[in-house]
N, C-alpha and C. Protein backbone atom coordinates (compact mmCIF):
# COMPACT_ATOMS: atom_id res chain seq x y z
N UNK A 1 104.48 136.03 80.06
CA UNK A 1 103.77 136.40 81.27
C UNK A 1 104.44 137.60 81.90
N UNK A 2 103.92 138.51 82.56
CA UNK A 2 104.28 139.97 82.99
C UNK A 2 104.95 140.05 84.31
N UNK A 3 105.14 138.57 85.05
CA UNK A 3 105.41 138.11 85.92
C UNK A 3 106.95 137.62 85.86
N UNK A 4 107.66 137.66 84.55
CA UNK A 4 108.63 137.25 84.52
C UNK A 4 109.01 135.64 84.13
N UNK A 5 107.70 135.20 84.74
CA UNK A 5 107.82 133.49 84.31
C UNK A 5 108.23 133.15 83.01
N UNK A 6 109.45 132.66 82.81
CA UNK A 6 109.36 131.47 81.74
C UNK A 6 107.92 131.09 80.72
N UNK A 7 107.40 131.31 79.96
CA UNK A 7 106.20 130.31 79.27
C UNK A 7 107.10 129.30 79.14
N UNK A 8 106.28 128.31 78.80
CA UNK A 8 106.80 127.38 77.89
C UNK A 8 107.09 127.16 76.32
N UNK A 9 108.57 126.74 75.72
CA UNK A 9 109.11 127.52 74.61
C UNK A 9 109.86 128.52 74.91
N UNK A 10 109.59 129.28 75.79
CA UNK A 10 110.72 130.34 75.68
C UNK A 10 111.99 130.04 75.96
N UNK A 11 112.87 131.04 75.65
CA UNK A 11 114.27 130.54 75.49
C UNK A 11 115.16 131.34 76.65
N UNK A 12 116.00 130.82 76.90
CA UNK A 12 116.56 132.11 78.09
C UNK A 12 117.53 132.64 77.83
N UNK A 13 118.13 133.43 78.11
CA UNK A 13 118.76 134.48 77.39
C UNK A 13 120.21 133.98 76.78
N UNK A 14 120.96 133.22 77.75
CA UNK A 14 122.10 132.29 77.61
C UNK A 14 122.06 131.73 75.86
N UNK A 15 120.94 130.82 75.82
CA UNK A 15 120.41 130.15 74.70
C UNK A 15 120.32 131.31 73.24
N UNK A 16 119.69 132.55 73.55
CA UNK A 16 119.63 133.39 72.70
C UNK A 16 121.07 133.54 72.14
N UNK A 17 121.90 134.33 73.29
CA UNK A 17 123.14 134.34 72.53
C UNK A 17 123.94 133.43 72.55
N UNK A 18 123.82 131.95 72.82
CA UNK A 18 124.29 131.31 72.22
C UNK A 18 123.88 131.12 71.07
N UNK A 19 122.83 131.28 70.44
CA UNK A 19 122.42 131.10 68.93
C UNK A 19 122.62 132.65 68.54
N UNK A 20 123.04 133.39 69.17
CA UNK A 20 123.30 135.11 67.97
C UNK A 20 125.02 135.02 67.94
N UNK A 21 125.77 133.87 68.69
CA UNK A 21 127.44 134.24 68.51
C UNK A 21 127.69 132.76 67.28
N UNK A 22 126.75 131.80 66.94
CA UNK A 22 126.95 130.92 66.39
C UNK A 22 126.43 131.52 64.90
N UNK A 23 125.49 132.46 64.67
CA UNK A 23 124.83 133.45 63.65
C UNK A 23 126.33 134.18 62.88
N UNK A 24 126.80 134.84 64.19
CA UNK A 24 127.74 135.72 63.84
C UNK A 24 128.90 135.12 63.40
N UNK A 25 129.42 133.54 64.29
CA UNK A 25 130.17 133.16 63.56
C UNK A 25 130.61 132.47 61.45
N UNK A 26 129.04 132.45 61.86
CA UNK A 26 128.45 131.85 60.56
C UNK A 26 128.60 133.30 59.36
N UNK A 27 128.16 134.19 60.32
CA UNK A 27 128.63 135.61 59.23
C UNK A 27 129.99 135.70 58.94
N UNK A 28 130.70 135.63 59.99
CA UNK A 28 132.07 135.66 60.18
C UNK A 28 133.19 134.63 59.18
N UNK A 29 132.33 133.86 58.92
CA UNK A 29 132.77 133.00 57.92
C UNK A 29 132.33 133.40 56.55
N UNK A 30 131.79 133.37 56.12
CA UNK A 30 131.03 133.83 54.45
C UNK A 30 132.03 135.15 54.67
N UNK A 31 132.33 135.82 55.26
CA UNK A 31 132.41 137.58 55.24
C UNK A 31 134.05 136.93 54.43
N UNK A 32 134.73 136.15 55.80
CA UNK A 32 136.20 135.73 55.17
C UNK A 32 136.79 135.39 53.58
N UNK A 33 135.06 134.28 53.73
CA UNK A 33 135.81 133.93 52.08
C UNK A 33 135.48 134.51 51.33
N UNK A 34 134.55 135.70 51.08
CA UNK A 34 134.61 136.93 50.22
C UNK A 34 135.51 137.45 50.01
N UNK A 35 136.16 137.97 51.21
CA UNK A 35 137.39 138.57 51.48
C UNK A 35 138.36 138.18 51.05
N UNK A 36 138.62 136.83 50.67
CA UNK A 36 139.37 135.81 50.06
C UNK A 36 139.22 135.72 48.34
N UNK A 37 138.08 135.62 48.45
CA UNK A 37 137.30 135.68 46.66
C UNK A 37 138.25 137.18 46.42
N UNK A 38 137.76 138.22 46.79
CA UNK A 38 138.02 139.25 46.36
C UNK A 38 140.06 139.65 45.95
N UNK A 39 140.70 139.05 47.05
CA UNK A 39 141.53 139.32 47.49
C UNK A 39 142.29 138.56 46.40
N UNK A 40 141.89 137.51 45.44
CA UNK A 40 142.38 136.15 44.37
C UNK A 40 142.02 137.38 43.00
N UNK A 41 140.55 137.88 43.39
CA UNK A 41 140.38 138.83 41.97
C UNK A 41 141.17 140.03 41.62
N UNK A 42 141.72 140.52 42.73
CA UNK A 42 142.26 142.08 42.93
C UNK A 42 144.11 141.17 42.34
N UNK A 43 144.07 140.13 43.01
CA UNK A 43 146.07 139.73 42.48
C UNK A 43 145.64 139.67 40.73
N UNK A 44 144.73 138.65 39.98
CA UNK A 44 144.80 138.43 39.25
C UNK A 44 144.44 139.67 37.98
N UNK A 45 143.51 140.38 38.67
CA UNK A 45 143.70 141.98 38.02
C UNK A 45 144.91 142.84 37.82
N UNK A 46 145.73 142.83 38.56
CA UNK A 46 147.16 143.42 39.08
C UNK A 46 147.71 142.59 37.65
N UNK A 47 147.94 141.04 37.99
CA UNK A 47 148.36 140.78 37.07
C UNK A 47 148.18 140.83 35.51
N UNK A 48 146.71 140.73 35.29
CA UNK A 48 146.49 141.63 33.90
C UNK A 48 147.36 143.01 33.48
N UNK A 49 146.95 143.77 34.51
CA UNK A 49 147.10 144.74 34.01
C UNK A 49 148.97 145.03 34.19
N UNK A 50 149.41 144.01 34.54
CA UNK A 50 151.43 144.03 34.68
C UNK A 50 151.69 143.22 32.76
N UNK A 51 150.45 142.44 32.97
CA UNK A 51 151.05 141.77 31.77
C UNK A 51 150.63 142.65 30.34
N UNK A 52 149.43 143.27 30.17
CA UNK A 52 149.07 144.63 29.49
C UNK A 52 150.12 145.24 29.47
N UNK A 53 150.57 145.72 30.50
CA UNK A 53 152.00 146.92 30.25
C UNK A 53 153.23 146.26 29.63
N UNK A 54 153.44 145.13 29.78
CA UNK A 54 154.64 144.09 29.71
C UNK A 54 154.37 144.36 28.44
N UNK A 55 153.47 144.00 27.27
CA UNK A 55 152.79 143.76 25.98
C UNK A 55 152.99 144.85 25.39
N UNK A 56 152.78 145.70 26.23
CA UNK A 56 153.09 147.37 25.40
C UNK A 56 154.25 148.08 25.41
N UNK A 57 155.17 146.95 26.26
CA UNK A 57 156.82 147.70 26.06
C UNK A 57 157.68 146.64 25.50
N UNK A 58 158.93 146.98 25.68
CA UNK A 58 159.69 146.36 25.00
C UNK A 58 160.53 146.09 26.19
N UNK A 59 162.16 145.05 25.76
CA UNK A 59 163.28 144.90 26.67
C UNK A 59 164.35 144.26 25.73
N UNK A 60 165.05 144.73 26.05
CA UNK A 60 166.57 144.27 25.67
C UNK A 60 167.38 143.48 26.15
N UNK A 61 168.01 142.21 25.51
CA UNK A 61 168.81 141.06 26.19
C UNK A 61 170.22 141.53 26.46
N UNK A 62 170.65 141.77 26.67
CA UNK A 62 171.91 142.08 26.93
C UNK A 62 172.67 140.80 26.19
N UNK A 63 173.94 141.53 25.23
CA UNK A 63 174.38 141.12 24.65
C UNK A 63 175.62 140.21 25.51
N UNK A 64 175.41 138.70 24.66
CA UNK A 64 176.39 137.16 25.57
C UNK A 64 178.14 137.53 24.80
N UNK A 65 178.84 136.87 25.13
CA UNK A 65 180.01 136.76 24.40
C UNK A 65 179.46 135.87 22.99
N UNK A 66 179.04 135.19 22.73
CA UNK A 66 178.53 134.44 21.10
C UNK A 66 177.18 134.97 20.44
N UNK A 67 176.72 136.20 21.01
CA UNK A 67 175.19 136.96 20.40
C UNK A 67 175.37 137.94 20.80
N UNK A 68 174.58 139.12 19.92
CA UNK A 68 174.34 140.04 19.96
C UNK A 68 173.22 140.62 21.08
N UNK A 69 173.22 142.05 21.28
CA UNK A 69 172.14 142.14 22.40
C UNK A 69 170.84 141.80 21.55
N UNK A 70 169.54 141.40 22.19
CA UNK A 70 168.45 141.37 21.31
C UNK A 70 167.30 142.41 22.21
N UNK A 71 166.00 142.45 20.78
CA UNK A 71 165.46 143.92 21.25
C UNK A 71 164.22 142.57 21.31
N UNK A 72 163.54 142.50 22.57
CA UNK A 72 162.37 141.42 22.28
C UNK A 72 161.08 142.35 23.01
N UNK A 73 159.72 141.96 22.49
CA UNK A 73 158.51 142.37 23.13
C UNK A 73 158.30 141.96 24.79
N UNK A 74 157.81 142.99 25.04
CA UNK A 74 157.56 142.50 26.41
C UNK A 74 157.22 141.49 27.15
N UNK A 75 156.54 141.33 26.71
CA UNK A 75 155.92 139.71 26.85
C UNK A 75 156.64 138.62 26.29
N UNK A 76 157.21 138.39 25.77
CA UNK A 76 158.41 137.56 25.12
C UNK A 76 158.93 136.56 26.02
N UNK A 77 158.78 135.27 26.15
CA UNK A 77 159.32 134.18 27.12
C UNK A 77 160.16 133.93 26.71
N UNK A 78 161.26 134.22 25.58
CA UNK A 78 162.42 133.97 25.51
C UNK A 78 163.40 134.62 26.16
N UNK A 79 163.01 135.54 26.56
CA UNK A 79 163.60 136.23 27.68
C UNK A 79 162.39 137.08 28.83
N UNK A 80 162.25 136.22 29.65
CA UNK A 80 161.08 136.24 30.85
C UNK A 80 161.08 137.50 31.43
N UNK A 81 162.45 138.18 31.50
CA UNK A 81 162.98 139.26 32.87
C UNK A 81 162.15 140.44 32.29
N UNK A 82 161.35 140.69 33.38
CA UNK A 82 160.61 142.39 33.35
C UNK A 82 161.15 143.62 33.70
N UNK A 83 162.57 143.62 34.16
CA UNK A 83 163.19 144.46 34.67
C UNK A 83 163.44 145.31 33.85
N UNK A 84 163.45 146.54 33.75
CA UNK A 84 164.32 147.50 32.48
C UNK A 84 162.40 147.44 31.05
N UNK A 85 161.76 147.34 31.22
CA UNK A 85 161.02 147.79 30.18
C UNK A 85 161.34 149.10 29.51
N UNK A 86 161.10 148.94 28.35
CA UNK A 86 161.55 150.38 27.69
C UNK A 86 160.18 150.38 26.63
N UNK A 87 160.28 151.87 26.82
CA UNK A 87 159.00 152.13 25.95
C UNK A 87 159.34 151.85 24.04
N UNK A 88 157.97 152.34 23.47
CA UNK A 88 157.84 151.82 22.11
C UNK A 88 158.69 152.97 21.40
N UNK A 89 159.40 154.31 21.65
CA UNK A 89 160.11 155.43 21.24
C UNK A 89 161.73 154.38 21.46
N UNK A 90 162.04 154.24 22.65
CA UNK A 90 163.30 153.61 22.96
C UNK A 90 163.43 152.33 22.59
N UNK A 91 162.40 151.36 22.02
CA UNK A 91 162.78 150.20 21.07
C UNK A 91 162.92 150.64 19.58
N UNK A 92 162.62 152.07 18.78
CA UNK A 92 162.47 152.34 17.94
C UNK A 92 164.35 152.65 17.72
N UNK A 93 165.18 153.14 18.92
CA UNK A 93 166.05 153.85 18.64
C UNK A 93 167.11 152.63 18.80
N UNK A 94 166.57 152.08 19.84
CA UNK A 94 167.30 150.36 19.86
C UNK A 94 167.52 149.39 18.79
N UNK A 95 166.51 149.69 17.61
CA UNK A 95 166.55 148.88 16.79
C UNK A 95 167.67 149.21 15.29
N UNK A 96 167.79 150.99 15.52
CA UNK A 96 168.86 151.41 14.59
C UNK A 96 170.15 151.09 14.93
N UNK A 97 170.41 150.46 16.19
CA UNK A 97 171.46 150.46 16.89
C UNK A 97 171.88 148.89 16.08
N UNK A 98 173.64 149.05 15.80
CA UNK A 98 173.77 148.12 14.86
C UNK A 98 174.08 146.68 15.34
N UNK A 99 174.30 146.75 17.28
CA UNK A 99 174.67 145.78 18.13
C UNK A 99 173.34 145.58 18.79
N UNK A 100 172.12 145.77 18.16
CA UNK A 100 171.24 145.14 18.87
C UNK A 100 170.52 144.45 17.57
N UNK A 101 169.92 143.53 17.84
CA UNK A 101 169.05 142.29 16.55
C UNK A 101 167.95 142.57 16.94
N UNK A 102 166.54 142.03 16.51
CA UNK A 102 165.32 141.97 16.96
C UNK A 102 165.38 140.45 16.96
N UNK A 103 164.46 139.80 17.92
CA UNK A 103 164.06 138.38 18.43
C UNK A 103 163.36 138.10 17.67
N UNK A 104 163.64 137.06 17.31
CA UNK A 104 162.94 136.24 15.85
C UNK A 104 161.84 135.31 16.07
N UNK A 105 162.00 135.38 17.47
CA UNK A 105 160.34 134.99 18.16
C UNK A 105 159.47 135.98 18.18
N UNK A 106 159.78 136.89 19.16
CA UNK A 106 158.45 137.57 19.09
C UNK A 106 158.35 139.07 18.02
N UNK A 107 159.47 139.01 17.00
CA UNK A 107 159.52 140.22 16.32
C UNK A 107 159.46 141.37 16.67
N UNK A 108 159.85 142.13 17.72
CA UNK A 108 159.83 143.25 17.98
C UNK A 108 159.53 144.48 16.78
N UNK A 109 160.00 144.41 15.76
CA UNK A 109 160.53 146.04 14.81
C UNK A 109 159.00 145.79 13.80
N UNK A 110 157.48 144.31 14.58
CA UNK A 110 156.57 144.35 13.30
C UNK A 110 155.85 145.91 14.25
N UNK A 111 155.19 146.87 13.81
CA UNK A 111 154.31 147.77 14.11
C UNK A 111 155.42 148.90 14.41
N UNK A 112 156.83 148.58 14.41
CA UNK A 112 157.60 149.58 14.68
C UNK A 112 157.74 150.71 13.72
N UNK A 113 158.30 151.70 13.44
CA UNK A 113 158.99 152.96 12.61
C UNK A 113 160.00 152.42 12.01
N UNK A 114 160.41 151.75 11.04
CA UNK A 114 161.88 151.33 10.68
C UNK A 114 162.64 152.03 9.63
């Protein structure tokens, strides 16, 4: 009505945004756990692509008082530590070296130059 009156059914404005901040909260939620989804896909990508590089280098155990140093693949859980990766040129030169062995787990020297 042009009068301002209320019809009947209509809603008053209070009511409106109380149903557009309960909307938004409802957006506000879905938006989060996207944000969340995304945020689980982007670590686990990272981690591909750490464990890709891990795979494509090499590392060296440092030699114990009863063993020799060993030359193992990157990825190699016999020795977990990622620190010190060395590329596939510097496991090549590691492996002429007469105080280092290759790991008899993960074979380092197969695809190598020997």
């Amino acid at each position: 009505m042009p009068d301002g009156t209320p019809r009947p059914g209509d809603i008053s404005d209070l009511e409106k945004n109380r149903a557009l901040l309960e909307w938004l909260r409802w957006q506000v939620g879905l938006t989060e756990r996207r944000v969340r989804e995304l945020e689980i896909q982007e670590a686990q990508e990272q981690e591909r692509r750490e464990r890709a590089r891990a795979e494509m280098s090499f590392k060296i155990q440092p030699q114990r008082s009863s063993s020799a140093a060993l030359l193992h693949r990157g990825g190699c859980a016999t020795y977990p530590d990622q620190i010190g990766l060395i590329s596939r040129e510097d496991a090549t030169v590691a492996l002429a070296d007469p105080d280092i062995e290759p790991c008899q787990v993960c074979r380092p020297q197969t695809g190598l130059p020997g």
